[in-house]
PDB file of N, CA and C in Angstrom:
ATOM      1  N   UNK A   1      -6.304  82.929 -45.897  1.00  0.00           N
ATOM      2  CA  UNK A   1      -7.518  83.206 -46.641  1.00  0.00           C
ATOM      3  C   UNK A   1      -8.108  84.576 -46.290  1.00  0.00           C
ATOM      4  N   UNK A   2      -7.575  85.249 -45.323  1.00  0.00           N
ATOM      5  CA  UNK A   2      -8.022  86.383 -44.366  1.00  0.00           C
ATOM      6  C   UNK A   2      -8.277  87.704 -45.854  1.00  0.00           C
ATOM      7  N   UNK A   3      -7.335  87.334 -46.672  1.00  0.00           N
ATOM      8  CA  UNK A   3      -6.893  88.526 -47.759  1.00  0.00           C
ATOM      9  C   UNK A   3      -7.337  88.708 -49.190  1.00  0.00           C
ATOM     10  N   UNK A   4      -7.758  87.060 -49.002  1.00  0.00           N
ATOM     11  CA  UNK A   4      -8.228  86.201 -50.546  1.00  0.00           C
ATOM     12  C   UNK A   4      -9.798  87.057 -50.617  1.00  0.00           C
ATOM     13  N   UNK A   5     -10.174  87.450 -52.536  1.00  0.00           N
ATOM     14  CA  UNK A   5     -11.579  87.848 -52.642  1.00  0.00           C
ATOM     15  C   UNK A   5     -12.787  86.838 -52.052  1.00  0.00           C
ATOM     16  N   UNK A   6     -13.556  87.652 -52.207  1.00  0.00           N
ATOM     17  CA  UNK A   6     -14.513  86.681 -51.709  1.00  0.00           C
ATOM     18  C   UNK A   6     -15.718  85.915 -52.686  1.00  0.00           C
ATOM     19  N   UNK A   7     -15.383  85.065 -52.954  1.00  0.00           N
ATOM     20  CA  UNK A   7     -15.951  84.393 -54.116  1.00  0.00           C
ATOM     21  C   UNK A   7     -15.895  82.509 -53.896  1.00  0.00           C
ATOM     22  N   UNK A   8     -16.779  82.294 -55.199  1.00  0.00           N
ATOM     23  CA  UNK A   8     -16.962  80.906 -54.701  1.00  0.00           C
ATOM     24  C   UNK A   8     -16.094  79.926 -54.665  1.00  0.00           C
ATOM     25  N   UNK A   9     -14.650  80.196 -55.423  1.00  0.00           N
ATOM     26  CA  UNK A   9     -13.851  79.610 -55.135  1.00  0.00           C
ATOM     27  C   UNK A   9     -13.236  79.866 -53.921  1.00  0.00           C
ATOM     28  N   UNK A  10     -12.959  80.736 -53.378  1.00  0.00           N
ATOM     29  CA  UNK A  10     -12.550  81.251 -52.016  1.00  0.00           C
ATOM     30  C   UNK A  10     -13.368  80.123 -51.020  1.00  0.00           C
ATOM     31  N   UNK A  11     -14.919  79.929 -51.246  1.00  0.00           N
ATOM     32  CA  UNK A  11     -15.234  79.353 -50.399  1.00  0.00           C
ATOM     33  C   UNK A  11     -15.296  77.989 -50.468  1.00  0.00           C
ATOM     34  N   UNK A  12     -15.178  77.334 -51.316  1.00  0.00           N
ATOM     35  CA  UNK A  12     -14.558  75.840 -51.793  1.00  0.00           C
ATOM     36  C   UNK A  12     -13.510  75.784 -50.785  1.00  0.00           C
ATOM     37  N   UNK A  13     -12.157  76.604 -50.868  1.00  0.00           N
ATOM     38  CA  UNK A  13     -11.264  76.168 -50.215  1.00  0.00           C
ATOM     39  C   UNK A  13     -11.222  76.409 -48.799  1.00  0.00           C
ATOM     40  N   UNK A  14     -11.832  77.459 -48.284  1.00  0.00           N
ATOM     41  CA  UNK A  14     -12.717  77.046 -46.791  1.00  0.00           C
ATOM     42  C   UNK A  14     -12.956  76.087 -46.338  1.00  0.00           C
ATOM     43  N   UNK A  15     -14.039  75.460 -47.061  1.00  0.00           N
ATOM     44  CA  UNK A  15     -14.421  74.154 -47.257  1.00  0.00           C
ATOM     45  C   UNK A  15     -13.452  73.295 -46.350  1.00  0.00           C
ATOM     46  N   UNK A  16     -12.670  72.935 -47.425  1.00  0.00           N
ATOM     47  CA  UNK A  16     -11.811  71.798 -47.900  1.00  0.00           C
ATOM     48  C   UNK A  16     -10.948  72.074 -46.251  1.00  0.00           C
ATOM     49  N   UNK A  17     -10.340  73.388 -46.092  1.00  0.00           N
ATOM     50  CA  UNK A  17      -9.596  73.168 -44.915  1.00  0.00           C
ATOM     51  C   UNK A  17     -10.079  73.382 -43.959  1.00  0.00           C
ATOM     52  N   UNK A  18     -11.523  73.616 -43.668  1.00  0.00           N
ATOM     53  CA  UNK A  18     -12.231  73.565 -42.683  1.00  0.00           C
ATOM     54  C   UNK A  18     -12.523  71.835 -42.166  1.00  0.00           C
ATOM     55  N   UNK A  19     -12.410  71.374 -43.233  1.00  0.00           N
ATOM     56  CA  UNK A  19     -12.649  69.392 -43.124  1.00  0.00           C
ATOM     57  C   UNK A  19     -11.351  69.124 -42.830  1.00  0.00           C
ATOM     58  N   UNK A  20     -10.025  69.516 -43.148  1.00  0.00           N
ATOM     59  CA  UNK A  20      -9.100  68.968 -43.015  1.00  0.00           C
ATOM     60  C   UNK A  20      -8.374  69.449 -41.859  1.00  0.00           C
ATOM     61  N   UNK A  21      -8.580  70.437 -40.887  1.00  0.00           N
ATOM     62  CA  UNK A  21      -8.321  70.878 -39.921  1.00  0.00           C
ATOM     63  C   UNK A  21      -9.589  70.331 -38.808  1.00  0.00           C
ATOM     64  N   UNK A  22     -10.700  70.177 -39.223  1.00  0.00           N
ATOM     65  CA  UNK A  22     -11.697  69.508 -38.064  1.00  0.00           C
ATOM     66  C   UNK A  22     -11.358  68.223 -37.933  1.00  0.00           C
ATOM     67  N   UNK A  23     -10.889  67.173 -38.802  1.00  0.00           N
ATOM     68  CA  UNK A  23     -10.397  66.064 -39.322  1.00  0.00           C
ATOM     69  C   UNK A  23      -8.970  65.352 -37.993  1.00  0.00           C
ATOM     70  N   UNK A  24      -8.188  66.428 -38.627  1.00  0.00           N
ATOM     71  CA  UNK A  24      -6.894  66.505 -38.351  1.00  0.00           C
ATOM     72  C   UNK A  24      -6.669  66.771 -36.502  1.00  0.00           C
ATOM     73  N   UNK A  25      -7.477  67.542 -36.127  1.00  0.00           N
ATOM     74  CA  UNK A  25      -7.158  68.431 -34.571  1.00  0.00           C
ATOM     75  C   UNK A  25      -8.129  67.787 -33.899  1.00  0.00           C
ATOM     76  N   UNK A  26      -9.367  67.429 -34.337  1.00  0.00           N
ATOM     77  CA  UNK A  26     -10.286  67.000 -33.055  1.00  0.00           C
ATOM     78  C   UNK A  26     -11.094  65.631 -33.537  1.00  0.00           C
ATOM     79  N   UNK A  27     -10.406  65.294 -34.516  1.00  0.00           N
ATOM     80  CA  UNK A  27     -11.308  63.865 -35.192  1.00  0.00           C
ATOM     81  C   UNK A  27     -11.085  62.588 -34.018  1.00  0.00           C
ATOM     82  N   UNK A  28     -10.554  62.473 -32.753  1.00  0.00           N
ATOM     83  CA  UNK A  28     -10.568  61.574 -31.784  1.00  0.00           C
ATOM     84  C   UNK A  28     -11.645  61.809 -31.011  1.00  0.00           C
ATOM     85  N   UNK A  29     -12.327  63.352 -31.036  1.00  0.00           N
ATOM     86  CA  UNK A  29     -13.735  64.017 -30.525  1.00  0.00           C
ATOM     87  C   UNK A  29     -15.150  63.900 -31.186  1.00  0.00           C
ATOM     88  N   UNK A  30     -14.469  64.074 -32.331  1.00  0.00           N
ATOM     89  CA  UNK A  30     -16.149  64.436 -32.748  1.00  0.00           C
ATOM     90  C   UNK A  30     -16.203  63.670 -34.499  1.00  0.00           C
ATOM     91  N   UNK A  31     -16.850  63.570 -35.164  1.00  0.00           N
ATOM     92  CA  UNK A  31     -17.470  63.009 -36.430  1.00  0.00           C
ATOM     93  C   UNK A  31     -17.788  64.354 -37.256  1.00  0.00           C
ATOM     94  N   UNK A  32     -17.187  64.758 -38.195  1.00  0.00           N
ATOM     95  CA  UNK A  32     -17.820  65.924 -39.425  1.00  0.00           C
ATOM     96  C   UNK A  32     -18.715  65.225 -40.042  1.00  0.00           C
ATOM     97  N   UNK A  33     -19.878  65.466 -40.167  1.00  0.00           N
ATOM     98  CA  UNK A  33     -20.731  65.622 -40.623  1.00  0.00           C
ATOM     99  C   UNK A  33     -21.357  66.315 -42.033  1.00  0.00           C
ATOM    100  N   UNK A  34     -20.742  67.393 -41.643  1.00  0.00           N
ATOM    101  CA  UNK A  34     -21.403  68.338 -43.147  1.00  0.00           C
ATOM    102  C   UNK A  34     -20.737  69.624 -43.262  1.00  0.00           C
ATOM    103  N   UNK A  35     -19.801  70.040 -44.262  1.00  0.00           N
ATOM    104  CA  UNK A  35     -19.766  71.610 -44.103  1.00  0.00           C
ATOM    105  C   UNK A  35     -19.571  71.918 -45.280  1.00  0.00           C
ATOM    106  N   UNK A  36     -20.430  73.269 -45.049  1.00  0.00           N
ATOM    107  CA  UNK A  36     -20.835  74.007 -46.186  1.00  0.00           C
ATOM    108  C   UNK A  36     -19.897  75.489 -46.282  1.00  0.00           C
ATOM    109  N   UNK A  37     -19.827  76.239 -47.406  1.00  0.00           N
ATOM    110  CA  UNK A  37     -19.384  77.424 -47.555  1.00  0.00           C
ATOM    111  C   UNK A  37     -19.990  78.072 -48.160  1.00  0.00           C
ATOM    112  N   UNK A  38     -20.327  79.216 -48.320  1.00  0.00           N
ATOM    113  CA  UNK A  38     -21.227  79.747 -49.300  1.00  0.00           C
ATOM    114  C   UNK A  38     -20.606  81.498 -49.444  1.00  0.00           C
ATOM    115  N   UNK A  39     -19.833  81.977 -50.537  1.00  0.00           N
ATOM    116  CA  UNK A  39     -19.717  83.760 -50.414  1.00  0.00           C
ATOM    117  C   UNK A  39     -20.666  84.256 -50.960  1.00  0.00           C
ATOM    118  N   UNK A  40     -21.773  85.219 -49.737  1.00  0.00           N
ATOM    119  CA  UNK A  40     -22.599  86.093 -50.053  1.00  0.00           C
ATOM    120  C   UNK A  40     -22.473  87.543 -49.817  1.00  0.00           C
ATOM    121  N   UNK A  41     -22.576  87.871 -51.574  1.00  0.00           N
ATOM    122  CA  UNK A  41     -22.106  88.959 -51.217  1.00  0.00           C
ATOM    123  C   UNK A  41     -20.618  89.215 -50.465  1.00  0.00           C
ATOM    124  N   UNK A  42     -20.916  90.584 -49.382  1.00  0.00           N
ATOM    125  CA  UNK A  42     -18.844  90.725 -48.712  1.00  0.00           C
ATOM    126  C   UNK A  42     -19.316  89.823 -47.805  1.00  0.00           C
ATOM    127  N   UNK A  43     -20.001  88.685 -47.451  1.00  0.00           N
ATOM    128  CA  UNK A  43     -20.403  87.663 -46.176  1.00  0.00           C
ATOM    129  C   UNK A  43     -19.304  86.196 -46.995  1.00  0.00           C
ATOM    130  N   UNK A  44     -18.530  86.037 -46.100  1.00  0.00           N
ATOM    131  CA  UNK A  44     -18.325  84.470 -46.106  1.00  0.00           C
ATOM    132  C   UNK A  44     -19.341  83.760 -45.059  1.00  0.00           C
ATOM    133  N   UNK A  45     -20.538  82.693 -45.322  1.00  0.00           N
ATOM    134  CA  UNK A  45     -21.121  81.704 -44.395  1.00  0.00           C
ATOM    135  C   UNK A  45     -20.701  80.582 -44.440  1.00  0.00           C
ATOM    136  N   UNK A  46     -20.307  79.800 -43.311  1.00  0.00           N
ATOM    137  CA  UNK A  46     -19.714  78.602 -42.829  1.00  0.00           C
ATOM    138  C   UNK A  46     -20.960  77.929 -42.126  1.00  0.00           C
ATOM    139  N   UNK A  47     -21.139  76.590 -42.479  1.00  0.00           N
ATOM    140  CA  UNK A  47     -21.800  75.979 -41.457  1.00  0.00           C
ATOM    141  C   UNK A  47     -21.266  74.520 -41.610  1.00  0.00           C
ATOM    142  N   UNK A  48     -20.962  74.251 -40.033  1.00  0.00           N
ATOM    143  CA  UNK A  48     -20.655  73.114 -39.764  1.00  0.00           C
ATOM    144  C   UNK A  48     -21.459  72.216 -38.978  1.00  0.00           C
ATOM    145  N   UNK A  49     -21.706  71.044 -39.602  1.00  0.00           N
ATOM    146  CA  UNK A  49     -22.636  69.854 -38.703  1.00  0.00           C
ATOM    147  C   UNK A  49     -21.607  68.424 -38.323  1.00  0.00           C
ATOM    148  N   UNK A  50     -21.711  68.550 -36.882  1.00  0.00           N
ATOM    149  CA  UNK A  50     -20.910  67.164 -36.540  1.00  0.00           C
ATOM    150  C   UNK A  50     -21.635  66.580 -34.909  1.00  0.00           C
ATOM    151  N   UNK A  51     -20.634  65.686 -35.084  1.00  0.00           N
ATOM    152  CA  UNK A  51     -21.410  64.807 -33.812  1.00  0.00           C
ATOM    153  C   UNK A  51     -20.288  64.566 -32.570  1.00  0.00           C
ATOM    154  N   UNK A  52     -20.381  64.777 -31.372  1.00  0.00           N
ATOM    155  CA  UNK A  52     -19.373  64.086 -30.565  1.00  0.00           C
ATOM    156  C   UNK A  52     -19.162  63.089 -30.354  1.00  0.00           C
ATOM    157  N   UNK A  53     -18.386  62.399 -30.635  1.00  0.00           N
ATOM    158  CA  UNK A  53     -18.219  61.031 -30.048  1.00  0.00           C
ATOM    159  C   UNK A  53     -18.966  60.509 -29.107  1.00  0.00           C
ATOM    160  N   UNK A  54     -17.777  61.021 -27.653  1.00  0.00           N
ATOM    161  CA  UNK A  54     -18.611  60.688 -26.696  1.00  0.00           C
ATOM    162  C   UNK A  54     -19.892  60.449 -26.258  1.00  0.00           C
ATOM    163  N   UNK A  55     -20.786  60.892 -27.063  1.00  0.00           N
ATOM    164  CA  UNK A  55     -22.216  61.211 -26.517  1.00  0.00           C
ATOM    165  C   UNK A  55     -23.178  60.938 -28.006  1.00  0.00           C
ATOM    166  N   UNK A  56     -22.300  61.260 -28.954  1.00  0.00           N
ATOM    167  CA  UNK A  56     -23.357  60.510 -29.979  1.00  0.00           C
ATOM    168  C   UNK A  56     -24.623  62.129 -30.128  1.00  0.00           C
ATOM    169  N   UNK A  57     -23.949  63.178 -29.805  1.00  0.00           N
ATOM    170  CA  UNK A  57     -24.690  64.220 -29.870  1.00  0.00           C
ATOM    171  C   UNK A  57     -24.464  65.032 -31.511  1.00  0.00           C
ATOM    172  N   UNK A  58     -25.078  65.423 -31.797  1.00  0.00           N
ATOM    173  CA  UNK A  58     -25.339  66.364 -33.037  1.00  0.00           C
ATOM    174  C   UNK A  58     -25.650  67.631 -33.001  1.00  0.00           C
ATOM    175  N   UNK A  59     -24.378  68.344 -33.098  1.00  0.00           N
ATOM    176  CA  UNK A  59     -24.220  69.727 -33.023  1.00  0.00           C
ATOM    177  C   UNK A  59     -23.555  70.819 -34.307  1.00  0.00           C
ATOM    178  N   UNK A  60     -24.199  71.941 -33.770  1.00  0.00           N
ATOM    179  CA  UNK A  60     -24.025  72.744 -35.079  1.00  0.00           C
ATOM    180  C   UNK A  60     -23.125  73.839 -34.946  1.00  0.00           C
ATOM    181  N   UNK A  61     -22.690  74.607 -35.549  1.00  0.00           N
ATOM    182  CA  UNK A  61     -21.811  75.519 -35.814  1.00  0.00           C
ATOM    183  C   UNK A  61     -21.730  76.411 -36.733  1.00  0.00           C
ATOM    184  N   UNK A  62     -22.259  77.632 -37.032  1.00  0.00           N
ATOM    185  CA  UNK A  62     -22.610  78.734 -37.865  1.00  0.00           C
ATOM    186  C   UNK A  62     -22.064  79.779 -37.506  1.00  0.00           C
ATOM    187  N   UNK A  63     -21.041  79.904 -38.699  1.00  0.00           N
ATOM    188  CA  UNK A  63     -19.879  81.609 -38.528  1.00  0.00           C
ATOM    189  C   UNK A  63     -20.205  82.735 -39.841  1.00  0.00           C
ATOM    190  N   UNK A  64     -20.107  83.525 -39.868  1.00  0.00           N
ATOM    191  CA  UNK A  64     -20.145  84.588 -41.079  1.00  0.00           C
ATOM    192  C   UNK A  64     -18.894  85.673 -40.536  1.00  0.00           C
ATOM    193  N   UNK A  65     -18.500  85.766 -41.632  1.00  0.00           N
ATOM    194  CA  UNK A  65     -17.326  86.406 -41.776  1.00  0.00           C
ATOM    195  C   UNK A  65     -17.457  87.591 -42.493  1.00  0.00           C
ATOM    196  N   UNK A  66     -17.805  88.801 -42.537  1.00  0.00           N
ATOM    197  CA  UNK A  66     -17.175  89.747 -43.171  1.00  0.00           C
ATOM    198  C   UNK A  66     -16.015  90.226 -43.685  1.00  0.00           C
ATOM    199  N   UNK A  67     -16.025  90.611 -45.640  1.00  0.00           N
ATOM    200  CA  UNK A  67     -15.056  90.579 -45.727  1.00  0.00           C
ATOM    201  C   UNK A  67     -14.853  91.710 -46.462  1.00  0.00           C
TER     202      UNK A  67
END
């Protein structure tokens, strides 16, 4: 995706493999919660909301990407 424009379909599929790689690699850890994508402007914003298992904690995760 490093190469792909930056647009709202671009960030749909962020999305999608951002859930399916949080899912896939650490879903024995933690609970997804919520993630969003949004292309602003040359900004890709990511935000991810999930919970750890263990602890039943609710934590966040906010990336922007220039592109």
């Amino acid at each position: 995706m490093v190469f792909a424009p930056n647009s709202d379909i671009t960030a749909s599929l962020v999305r999608v493999s951002v859930i399916q790689a949080l899912e896939r690699w650490l879903g024995d850890l933690i609970r997804v919660d919520d993630v969003t994508a949004a292309a602003v402007e040359e900004t890709l914003e990511v935000r991810i909301a999930y919970t750890l298992k263990a602890r039943g904690e609710r934590r966040y995760l906010n990336l922007e990407v220039t592109l």
